[in-house]
PDB file of N, CA and C in Angstrom:
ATOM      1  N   UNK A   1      10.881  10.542 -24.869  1.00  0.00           N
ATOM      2  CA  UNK A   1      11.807   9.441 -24.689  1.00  0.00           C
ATOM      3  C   UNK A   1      11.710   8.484 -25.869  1.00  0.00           C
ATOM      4  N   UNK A   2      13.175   8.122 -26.525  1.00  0.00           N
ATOM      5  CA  UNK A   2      13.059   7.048 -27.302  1.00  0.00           C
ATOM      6  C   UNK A   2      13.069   5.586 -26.805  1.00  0.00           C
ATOM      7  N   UNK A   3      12.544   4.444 -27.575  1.00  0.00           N
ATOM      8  CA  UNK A   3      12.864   3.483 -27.227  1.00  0.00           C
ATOM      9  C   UNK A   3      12.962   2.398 -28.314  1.00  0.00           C
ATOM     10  N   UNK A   4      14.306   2.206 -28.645  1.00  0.00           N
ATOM     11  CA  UNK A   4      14.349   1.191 -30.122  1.00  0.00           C
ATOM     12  C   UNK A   4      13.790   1.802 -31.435  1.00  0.00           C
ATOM     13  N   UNK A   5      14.308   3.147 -31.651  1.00  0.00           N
ATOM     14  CA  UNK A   5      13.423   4.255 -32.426  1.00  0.00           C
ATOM     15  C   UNK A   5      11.816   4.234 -32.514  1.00  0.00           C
ATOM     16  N   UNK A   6      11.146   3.972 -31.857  1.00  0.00           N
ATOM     17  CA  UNK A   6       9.519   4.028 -31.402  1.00  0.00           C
ATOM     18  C   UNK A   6       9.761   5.254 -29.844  1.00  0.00           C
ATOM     19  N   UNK A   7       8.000   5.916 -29.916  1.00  0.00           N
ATOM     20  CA  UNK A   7       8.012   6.141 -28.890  1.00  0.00           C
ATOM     21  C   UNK A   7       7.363   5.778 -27.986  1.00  0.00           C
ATOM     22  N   UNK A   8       8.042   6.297 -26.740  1.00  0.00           N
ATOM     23  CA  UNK A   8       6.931   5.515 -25.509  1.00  0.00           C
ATOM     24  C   UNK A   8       5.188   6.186 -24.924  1.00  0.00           C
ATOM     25  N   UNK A   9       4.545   5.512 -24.822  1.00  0.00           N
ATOM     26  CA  UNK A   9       3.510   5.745 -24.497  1.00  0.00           C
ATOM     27  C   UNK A   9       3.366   6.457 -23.029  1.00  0.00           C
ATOM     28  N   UNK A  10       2.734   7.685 -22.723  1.00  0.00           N
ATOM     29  CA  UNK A  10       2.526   8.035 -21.219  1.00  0.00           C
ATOM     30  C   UNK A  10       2.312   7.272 -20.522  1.00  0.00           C
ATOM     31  N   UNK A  11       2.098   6.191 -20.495  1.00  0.00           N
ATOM     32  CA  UNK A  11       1.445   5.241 -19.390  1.00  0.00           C
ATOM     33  C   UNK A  11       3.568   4.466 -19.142  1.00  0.00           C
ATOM     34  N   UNK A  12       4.095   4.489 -19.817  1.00  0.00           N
ATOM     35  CA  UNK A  12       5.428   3.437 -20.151  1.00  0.00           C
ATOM     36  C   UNK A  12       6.394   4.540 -19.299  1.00  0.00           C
ATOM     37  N   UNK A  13       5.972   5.956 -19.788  1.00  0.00           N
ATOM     38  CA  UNK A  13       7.148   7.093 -19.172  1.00  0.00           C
ATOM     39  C   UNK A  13       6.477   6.746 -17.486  1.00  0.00           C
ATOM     40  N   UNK A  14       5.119   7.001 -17.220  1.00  0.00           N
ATOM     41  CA  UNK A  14       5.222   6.863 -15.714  1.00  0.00           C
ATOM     42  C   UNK A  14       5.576   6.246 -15.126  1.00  0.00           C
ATOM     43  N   UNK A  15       5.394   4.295 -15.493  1.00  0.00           N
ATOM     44  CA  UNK A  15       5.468   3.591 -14.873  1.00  0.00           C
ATOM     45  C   UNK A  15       7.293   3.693 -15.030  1.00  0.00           C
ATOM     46  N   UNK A  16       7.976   4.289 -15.899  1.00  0.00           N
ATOM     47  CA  UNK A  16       9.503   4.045 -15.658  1.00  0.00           C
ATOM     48  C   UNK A  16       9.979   4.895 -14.474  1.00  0.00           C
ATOM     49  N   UNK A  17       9.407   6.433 -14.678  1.00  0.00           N
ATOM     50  CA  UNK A  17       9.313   7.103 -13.572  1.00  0.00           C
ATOM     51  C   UNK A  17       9.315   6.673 -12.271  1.00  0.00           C
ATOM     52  N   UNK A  18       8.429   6.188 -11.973  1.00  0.00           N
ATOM     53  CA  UNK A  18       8.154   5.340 -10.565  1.00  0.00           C
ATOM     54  C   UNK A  18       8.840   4.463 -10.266  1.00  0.00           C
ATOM     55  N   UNK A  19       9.186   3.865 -11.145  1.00  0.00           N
ATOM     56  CA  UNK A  19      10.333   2.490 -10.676  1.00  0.00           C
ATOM     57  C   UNK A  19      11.634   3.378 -10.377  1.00  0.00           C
ATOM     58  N   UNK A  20      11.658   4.466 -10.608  1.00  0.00           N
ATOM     59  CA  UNK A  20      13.277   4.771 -10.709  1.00  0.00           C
ATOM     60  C   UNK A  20      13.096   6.191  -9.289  1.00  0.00           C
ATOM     61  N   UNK A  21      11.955   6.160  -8.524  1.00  0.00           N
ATOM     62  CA  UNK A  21      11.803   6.703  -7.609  1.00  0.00           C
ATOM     63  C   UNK A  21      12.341   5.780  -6.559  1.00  0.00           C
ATOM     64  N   UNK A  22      10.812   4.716  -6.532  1.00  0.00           N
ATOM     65  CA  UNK A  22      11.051   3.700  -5.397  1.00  0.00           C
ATOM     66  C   UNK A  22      12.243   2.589  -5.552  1.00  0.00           C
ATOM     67  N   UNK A  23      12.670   2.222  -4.713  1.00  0.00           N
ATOM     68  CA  UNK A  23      13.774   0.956  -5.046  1.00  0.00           C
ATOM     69  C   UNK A  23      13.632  -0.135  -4.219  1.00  0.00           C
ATOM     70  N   UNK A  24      13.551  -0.866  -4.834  1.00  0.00           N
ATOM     71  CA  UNK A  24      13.221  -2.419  -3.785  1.00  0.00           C
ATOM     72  C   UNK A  24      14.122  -2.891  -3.446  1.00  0.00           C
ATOM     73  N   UNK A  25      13.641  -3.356  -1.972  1.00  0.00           N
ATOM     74  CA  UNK A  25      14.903  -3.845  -1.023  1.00  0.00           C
ATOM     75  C   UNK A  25      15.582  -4.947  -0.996  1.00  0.00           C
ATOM     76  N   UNK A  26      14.857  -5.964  -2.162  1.00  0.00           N
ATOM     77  CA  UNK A  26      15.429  -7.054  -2.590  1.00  0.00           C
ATOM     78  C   UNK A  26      14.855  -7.595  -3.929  1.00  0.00           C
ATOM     79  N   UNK A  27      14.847  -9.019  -4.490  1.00  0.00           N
ATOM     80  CA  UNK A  27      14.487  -9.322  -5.490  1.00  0.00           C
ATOM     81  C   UNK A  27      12.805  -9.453  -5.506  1.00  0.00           C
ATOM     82  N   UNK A  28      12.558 -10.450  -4.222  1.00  0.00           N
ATOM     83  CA  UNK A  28      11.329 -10.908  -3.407  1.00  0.00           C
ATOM     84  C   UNK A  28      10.609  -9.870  -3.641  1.00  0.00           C
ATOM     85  N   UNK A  29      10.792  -8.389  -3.072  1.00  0.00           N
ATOM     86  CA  UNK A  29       9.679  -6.932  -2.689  1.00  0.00           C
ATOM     87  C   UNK A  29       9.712  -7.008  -4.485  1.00  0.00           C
ATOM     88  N   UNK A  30      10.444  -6.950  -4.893  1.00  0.00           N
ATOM     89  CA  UNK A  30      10.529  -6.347  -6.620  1.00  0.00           C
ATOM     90  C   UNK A  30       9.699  -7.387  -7.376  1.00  0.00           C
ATOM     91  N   UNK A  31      10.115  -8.953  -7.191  1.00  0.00           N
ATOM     92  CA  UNK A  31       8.857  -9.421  -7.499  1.00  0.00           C
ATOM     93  C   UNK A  31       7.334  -9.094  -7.281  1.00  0.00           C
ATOM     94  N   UNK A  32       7.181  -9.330  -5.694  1.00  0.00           N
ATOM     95  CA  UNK A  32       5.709  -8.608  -5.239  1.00  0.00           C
ATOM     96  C   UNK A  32       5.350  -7.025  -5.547  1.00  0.00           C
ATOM     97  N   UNK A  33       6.060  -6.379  -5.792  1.00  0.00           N
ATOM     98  CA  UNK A  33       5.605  -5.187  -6.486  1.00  0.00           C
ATOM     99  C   UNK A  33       5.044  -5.189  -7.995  1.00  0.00           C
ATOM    100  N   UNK A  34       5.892  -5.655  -8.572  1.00  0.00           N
ATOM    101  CA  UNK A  34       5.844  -5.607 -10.062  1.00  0.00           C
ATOM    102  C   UNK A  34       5.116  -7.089 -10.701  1.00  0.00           C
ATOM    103  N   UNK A  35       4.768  -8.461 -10.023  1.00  0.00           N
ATOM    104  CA  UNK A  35       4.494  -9.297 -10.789  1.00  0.00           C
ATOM    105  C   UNK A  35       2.999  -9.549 -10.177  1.00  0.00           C
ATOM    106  N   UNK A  36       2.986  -9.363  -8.519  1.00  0.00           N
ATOM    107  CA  UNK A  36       2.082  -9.581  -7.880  1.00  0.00           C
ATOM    108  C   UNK A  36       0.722  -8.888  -7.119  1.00  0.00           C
ATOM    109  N   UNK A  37       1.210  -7.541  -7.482  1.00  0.00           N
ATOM    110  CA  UNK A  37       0.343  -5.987  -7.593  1.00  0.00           C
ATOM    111  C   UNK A  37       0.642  -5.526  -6.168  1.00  0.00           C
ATOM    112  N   UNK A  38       1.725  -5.830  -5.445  1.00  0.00           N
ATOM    113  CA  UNK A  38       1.549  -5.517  -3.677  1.00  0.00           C
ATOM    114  C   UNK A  38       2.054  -4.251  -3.931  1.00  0.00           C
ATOM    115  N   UNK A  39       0.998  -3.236  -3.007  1.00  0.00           N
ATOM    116  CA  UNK A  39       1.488  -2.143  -2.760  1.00  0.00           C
ATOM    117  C   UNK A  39       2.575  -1.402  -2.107  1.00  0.00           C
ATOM    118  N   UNK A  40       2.999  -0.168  -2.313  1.00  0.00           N
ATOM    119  CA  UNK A  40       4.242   0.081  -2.004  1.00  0.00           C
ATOM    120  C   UNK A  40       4.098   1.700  -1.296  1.00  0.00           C
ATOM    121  N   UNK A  41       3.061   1.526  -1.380  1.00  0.00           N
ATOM    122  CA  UNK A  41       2.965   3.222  -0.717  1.00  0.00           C
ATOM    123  C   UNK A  41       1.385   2.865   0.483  1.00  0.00           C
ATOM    124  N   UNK A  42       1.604   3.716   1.723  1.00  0.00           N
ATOM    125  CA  UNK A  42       0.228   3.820   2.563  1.00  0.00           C
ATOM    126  C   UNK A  42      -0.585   4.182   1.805  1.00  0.00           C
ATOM    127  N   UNK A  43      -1.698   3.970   2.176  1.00  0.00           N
ATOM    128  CA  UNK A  43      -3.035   4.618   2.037  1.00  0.00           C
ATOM    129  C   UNK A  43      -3.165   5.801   2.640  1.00  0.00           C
ATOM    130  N   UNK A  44      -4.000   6.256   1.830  1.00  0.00           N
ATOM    131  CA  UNK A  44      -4.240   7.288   2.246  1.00  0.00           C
ATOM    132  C   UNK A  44      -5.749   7.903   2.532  1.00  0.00           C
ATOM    133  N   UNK A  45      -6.116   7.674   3.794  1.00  0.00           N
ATOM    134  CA  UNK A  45      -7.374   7.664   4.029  1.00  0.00           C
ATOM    135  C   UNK A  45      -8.646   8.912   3.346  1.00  0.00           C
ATOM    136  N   UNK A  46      -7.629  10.265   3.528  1.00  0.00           N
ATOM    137  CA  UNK A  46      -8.630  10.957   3.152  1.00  0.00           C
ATOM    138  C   UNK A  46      -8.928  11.270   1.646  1.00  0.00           C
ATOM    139  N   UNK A  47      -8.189  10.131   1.087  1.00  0.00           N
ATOM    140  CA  UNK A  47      -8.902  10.054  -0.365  1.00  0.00           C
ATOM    141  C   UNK A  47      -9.682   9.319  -0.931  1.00  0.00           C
ATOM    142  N   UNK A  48     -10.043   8.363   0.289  1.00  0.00           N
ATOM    143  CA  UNK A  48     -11.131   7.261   0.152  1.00  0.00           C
ATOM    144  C   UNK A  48     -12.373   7.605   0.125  1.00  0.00           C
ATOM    145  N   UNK A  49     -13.866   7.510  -0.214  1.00  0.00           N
ATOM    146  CA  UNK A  49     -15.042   7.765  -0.210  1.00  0.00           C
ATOM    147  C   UNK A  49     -15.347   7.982   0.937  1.00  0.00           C
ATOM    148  N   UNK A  50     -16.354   8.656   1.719  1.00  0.00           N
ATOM    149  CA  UNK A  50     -16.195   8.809   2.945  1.00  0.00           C
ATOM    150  C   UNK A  50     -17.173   7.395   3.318  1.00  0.00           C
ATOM    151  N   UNK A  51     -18.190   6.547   2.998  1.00  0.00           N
ATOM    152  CA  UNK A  51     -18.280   5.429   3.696  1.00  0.00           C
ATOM    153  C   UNK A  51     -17.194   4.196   3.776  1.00  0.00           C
ATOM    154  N   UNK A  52     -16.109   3.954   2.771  1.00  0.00           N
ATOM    155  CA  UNK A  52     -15.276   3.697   3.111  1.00  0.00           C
ATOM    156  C   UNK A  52     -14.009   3.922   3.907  1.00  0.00           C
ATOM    157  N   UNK A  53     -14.266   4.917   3.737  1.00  0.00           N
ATOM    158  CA  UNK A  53     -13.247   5.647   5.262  1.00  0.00           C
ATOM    159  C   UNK A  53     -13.589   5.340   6.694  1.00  0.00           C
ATOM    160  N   UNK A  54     -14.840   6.149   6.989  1.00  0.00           N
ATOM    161  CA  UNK A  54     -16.303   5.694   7.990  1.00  0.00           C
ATOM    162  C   UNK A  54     -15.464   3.771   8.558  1.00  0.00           C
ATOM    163  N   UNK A  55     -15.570   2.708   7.221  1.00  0.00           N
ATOM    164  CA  UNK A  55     -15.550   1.880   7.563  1.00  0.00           C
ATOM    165  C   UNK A  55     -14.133   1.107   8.043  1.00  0.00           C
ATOM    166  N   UNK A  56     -13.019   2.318   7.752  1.00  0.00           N
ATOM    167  CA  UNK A  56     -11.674   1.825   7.984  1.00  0.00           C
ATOM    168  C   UNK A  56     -11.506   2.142   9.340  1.00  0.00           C
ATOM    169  N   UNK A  57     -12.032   3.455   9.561  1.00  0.00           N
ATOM    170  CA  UNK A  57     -11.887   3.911  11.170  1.00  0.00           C
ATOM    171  C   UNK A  57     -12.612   3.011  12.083  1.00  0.00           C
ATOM    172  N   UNK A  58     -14.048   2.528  11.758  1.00  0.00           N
ATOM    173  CA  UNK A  58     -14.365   1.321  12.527  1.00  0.00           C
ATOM    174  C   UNK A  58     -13.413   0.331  12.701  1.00  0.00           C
ATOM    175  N   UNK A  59     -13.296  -0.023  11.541  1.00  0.00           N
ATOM    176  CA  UNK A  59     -12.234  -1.415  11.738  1.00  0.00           C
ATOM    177  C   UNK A  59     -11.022  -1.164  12.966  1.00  0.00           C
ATOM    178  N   UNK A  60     -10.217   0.045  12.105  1.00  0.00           N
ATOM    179  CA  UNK A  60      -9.016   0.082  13.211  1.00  0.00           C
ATOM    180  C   UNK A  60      -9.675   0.236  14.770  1.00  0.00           C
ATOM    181  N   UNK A  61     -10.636   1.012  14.775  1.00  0.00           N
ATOM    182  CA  UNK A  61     -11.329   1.183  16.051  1.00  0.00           C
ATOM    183  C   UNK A  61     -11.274  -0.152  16.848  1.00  0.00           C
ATOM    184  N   UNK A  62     -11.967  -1.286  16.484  1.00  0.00           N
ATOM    185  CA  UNK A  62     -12.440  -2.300  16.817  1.00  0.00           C
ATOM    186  C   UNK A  62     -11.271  -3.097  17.188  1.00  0.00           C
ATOM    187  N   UNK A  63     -10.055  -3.089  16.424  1.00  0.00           N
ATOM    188  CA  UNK A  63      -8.937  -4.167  16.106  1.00  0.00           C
ATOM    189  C   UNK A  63      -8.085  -3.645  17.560  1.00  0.00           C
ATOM    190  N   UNK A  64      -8.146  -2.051  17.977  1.00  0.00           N
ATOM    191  CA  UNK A  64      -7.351  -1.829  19.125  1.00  0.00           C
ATOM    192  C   UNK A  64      -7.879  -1.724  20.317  1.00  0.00           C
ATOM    193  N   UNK A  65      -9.346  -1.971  20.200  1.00  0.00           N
ATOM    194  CA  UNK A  65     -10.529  -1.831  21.737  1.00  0.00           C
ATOM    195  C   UNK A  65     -10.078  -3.375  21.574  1.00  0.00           C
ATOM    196  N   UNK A  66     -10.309  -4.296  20.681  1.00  0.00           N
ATOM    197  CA  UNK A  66     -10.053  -5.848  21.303  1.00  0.00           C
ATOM    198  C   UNK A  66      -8.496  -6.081  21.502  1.00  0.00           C
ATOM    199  N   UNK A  67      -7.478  -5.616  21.415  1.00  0.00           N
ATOM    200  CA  UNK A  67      -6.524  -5.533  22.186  1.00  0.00           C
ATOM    201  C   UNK A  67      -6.355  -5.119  23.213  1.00  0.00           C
ATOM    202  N   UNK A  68      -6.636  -4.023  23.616  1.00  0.00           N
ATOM    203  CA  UNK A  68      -6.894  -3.906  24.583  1.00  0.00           C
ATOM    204  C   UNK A  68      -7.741  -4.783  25.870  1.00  0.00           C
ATOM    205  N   UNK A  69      -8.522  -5.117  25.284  1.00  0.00           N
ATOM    206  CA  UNK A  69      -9.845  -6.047  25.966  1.00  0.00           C
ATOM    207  C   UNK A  69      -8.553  -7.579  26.347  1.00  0.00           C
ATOM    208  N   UNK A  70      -7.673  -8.011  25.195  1.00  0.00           N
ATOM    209  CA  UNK A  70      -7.120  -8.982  25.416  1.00  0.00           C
ATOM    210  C   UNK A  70      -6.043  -8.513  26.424  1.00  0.00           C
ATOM    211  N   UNK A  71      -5.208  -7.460  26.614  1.00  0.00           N
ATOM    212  CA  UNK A  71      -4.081  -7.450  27.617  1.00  0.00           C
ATOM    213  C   UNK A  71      -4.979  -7.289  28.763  1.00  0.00           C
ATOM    214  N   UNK A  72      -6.314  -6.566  29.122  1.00  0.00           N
ATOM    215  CA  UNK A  72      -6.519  -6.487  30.274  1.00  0.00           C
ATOM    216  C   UNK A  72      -7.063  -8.481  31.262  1.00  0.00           C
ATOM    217  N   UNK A  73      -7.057  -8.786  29.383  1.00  0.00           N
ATOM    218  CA  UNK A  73      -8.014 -10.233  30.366  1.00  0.00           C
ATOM    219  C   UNK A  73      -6.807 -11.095  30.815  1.00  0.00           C
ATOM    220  N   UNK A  74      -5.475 -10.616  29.879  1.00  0.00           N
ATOM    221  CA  UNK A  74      -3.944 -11.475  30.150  1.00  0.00           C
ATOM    222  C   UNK A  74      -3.656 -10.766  31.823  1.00  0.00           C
ATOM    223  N   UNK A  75      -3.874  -9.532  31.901  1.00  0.00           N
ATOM    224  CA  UNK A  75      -3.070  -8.957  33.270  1.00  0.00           C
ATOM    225  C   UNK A  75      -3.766  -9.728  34.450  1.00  0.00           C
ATOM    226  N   UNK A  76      -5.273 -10.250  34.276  1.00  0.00           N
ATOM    227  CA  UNK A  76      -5.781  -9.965  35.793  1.00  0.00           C
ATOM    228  C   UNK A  76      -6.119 -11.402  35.653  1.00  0.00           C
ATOM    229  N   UNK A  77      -6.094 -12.693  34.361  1.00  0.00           N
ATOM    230  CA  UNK A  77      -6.094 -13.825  34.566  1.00  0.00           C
ATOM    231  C   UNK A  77      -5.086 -14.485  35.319  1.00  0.00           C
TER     232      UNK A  77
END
């Protein structure tokens, strides 16, 4: 790829690549994507280290046993 007769660097072709995959749903997401580093794709757990993984499944674990714990204390209060 040219650009202003220079060429572009692999790192310049991907990141154009990618922008011209994903499309943002407004100006706001396109700001927070591109100025503010917010991600735009899930995670993906099983590419995480496995003690960090270990520690995501706790978390979610924990975040839906105390929901739970809270609708049962809303039903029978």
């Amino acid at each position: 790829m040219q650009k202003h007769g220079t060429q572009q660097t692999k790192e310049e072709e991907e990141h154009l690549i990618l922008r011209s995959e994903i499309q943002s749903f407004n100006d706001a997401t396109e700001h927070n994507r591109t100025i503010l580093g917010v991600p735009d794709k899930k995670v993906d757990l099983k590419s995480m280290p496995t003690p960090l993984r270990w520690f995501a499944y706790c978390v979610g674990t924990l975040f839906v046993l105390m929901a739970i714990g809270m609708l049962v204390q809303y039903l029978n209060g």
